[in-house]
C-alpha atoms as a PDB file:
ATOM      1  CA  UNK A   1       0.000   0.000   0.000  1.00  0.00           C
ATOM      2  CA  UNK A   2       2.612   2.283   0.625  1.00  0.00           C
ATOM      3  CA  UNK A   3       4.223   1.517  -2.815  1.00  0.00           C
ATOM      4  CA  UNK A   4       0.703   2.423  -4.073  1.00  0.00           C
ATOM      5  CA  UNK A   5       0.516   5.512  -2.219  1.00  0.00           C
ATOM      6  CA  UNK A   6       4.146   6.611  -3.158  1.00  0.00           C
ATOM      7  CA  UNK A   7       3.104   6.359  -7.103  1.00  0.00           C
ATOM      8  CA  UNK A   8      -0.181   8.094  -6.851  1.00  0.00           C
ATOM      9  CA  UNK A   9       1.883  10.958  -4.814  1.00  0.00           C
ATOM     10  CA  UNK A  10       4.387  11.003  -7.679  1.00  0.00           C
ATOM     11  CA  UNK A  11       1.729  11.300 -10.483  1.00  0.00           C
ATOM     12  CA  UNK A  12       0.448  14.559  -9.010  1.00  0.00           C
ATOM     13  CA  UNK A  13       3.854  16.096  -9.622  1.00  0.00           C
ATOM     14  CA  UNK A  14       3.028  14.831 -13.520  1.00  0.00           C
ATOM     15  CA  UNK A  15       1.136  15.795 -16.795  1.00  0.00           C
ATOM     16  CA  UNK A  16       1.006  13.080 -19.519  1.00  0.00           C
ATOM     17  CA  UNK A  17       0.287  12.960 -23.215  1.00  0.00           C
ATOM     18  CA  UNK A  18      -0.798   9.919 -24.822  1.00  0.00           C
ATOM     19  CA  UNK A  19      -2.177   8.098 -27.858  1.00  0.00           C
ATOM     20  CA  UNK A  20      -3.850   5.058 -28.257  1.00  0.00           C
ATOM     21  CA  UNK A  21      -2.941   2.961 -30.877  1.00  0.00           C
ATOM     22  CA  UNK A  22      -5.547   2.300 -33.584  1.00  0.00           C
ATOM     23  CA  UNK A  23      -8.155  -0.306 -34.264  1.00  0.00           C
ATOM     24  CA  UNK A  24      -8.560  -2.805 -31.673  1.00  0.00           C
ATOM     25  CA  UNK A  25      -5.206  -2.297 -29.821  1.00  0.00           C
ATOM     26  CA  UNK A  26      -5.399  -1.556 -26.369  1.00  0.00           C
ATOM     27  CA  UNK A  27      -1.672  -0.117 -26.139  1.00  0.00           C
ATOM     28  CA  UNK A  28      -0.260   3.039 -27.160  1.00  0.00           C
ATOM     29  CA  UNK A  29       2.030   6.071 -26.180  1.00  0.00           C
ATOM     30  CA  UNK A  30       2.252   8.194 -22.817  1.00  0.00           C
ATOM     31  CA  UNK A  31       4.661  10.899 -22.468  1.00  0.00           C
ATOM     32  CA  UNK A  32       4.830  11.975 -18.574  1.00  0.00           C
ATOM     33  CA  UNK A  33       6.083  15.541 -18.201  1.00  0.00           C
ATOM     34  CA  UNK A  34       7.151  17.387 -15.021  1.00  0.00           C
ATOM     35  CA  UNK A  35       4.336  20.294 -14.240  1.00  0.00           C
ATOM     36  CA  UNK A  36       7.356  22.974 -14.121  1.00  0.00           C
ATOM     37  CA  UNK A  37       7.238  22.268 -17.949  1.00  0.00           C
ATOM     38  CA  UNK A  38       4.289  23.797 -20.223  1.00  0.00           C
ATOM     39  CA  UNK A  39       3.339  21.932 -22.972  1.00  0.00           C
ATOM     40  CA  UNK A  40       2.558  24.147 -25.552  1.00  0.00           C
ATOM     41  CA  UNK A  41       1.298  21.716 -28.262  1.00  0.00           C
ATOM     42  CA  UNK A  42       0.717  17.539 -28.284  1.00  0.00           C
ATOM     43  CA  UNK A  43       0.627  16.405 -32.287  1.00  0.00           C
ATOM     44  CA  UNK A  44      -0.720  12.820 -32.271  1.00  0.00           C
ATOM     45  CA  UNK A  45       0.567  10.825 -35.692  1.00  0.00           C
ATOM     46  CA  UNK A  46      -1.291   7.825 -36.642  1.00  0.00           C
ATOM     47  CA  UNK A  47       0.931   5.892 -39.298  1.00  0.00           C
ATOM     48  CA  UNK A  48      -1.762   3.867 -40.630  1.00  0.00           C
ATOM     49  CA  UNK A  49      -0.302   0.513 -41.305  1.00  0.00           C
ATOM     50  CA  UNK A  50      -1.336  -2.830 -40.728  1.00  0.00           C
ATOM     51  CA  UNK A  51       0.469  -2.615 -37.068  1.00  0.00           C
ATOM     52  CA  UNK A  52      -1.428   0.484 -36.326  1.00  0.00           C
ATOM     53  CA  UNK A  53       1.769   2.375 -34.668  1.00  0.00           C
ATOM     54  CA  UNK A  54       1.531   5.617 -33.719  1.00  0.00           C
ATOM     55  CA  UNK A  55       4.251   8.697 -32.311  1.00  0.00           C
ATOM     56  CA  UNK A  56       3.764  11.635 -30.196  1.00  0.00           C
ATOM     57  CA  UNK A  57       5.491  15.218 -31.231  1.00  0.00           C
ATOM     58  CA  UNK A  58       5.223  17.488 -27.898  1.00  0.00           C
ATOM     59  CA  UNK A  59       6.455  21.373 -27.867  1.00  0.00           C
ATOM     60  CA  UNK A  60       7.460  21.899 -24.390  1.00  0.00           C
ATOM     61  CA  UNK A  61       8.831  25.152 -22.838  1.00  0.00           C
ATOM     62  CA  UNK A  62      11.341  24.394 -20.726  1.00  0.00           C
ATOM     63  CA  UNK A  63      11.385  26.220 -17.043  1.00  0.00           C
ATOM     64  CA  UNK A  64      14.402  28.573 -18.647  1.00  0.00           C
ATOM     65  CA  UNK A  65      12.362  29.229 -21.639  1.00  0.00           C
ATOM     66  CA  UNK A  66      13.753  26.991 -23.441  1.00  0.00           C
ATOM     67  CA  UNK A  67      11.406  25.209 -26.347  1.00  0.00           C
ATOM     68  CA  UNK A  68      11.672  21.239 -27.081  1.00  0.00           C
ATOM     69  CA  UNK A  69      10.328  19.073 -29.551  1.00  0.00           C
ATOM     70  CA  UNK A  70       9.873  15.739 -28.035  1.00  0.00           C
ATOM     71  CA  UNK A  71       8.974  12.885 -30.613  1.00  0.00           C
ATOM     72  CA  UNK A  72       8.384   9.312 -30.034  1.00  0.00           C
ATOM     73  CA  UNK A  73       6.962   6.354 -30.683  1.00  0.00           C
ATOM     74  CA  UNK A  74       7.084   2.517 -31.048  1.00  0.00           C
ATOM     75  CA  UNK A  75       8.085   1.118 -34.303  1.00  0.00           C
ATOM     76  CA  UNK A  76       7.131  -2.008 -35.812  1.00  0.00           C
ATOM     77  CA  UNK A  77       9.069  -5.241 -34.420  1.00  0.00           C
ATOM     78  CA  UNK A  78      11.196  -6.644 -37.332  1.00  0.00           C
ATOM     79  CA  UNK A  79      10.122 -10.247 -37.485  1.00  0.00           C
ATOM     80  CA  UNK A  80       9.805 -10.948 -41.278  1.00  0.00           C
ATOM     81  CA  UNK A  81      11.037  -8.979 -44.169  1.00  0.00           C
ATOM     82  CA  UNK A  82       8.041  -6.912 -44.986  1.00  0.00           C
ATOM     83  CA  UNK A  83       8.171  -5.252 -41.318  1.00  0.00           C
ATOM     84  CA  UNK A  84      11.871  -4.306 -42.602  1.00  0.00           C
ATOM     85  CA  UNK A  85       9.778  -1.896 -44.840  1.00  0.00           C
ATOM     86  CA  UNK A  86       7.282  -0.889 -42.592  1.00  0.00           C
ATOM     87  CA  UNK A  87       9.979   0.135 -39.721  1.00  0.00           C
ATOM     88  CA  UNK A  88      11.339   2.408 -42.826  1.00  0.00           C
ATOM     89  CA  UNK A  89       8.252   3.978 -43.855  1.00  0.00           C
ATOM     90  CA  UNK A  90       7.383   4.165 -40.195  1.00  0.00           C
ATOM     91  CA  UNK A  91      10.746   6.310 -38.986  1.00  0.00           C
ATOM     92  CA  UNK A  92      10.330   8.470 -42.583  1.00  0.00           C
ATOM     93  CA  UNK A  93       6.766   9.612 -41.795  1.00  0.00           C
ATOM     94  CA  UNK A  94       8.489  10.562 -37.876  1.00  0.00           C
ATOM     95  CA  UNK A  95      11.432  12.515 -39.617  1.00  0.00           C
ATOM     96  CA  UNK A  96       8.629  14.030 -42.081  1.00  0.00           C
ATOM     97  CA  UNK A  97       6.584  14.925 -39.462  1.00  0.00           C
ATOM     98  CA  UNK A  98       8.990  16.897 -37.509  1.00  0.00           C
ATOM     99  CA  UNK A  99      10.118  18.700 -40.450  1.00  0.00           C
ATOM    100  CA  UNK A 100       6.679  19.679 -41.055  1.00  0.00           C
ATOM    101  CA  UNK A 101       5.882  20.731 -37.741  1.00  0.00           C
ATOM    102  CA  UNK A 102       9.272  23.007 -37.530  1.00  0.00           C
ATOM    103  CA  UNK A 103       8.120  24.369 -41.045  1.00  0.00           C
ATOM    104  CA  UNK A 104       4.597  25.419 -39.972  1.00  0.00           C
ATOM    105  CA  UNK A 105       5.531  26.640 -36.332  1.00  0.00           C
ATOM    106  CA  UNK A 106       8.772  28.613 -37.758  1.00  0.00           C
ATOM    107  CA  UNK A 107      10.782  26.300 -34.820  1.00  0.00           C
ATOM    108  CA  UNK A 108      13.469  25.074 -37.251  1.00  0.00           C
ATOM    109  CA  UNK A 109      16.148  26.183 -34.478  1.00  0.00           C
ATOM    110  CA  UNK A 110      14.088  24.144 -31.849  1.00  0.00           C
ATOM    111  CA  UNK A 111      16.195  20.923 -30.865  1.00  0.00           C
ATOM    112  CA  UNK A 112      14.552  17.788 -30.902  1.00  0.00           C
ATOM    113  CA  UNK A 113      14.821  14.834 -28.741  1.00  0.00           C
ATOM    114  CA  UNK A 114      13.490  11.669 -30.674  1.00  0.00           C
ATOM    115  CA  UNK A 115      12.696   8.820 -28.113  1.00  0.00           C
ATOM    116  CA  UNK A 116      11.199   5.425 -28.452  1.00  0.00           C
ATOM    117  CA  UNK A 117      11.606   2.153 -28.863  1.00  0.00           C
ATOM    118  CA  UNK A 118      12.975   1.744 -32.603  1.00  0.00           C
ATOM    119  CA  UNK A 119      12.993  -2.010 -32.048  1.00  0.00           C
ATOM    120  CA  UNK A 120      16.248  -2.755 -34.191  1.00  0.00           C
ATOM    121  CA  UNK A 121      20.137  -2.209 -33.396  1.00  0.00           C
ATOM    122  CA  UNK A 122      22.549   0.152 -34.175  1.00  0.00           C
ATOM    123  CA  UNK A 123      23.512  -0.266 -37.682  1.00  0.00           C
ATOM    124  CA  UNK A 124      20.221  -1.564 -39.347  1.00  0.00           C
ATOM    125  CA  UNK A 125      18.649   0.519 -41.750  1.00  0.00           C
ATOM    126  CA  UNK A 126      16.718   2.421 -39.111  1.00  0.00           C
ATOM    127  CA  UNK A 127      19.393   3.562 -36.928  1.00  0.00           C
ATOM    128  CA  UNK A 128      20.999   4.017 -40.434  1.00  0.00           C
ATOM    129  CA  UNK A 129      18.572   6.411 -41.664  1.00  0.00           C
ATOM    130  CA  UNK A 130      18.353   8.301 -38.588  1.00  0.00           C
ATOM    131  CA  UNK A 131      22.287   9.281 -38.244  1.00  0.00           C
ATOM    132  CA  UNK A 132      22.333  10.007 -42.248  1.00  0.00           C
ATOM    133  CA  UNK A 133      18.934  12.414 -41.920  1.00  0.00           C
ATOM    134  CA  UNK A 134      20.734  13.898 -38.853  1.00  0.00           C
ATOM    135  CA  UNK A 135      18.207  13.007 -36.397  1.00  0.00           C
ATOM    136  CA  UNK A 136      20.696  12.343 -34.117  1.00  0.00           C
ATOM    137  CA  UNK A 137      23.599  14.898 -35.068  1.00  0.00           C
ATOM    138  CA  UNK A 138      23.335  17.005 -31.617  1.00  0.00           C
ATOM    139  CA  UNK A 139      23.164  13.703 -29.664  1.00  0.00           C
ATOM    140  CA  UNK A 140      24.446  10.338 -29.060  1.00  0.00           C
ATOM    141  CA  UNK A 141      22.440   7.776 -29.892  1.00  0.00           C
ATOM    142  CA  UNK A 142      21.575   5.159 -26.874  1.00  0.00           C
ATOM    143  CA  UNK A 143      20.887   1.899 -26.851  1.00  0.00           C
ATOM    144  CA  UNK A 144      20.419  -0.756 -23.838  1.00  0.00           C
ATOM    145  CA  UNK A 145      23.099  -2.980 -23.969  1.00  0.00           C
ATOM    146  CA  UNK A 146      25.511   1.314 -24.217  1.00  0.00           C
ATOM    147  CA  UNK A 147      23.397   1.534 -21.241  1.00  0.00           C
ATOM    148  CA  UNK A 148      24.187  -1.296 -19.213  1.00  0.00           C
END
């Protein structure tokens, strides 16, 4: 109970986005922000495949005025070669997305933290596309087993 107690105490201190995946999935996104940080826009992206993934963008300002973009999602787990393609279209549709979002906002200078689980490795065509687009060029990319 006092686990239980600690958590609900914890979630006060919270604000979430989320995002339900499509169809008859019961899973989906949540983004849980600290309520020092304004969220000044949630853009939900529904990529419309047959595995019904979806990603978040959020446009925080920061405590220091500072302004985010936080993308992520859940991509497709590669378990046969179409999902190889789906992953692709899946992470192009995220990087067109933010580019999209920077054009119509006039954020271009905003830096953006891309998050998720890209369910591949580092050096698949994913992570691939990701360092060549320079998603990742103000960053280091993680992974678990860097992490561990």
């Amino acid at each position: 109970m006092m686990l239980w107690n600690s958590l609900i105490h914890s979630l006060k201190k919270v604000q979430n986005s989320q995002l339900k995946r499509t169809g008859f999935k019961t899973d989906g996104l949540a983004i849980l922000i600290d309520r020092s940080i304004n969220i000044l826009s949630v853009s939900p992206i529904r990529f419309n495949d047959i595995n019904r993934r979806v990603a978040l963008l959020v446009h925080l300002l920061l405590p220091e005025e500072q302004e985010v973009l936080l993308m992520t999602t859940h991509l497709t787990y590669y378990s046969n070669y179409i999902h190889k393609f789906l992953r692709m279209s899946q992470i192009k549709q995220v990087n067109s997305e933010i580019e999209s979002y920077q054009k119509k906002n006039n954020v271009q200078h905003v830096p953006v933290v891309l998050a998720g689980d890209f369910n591949g490795c580092p050096k698949d065509a994913v992570y691939n596309y990701v360092v060549e687009k320079g998603l990742c060029r103000h960053t280091k990319l993680f992974t678990i087993k860097s992490l561990a």
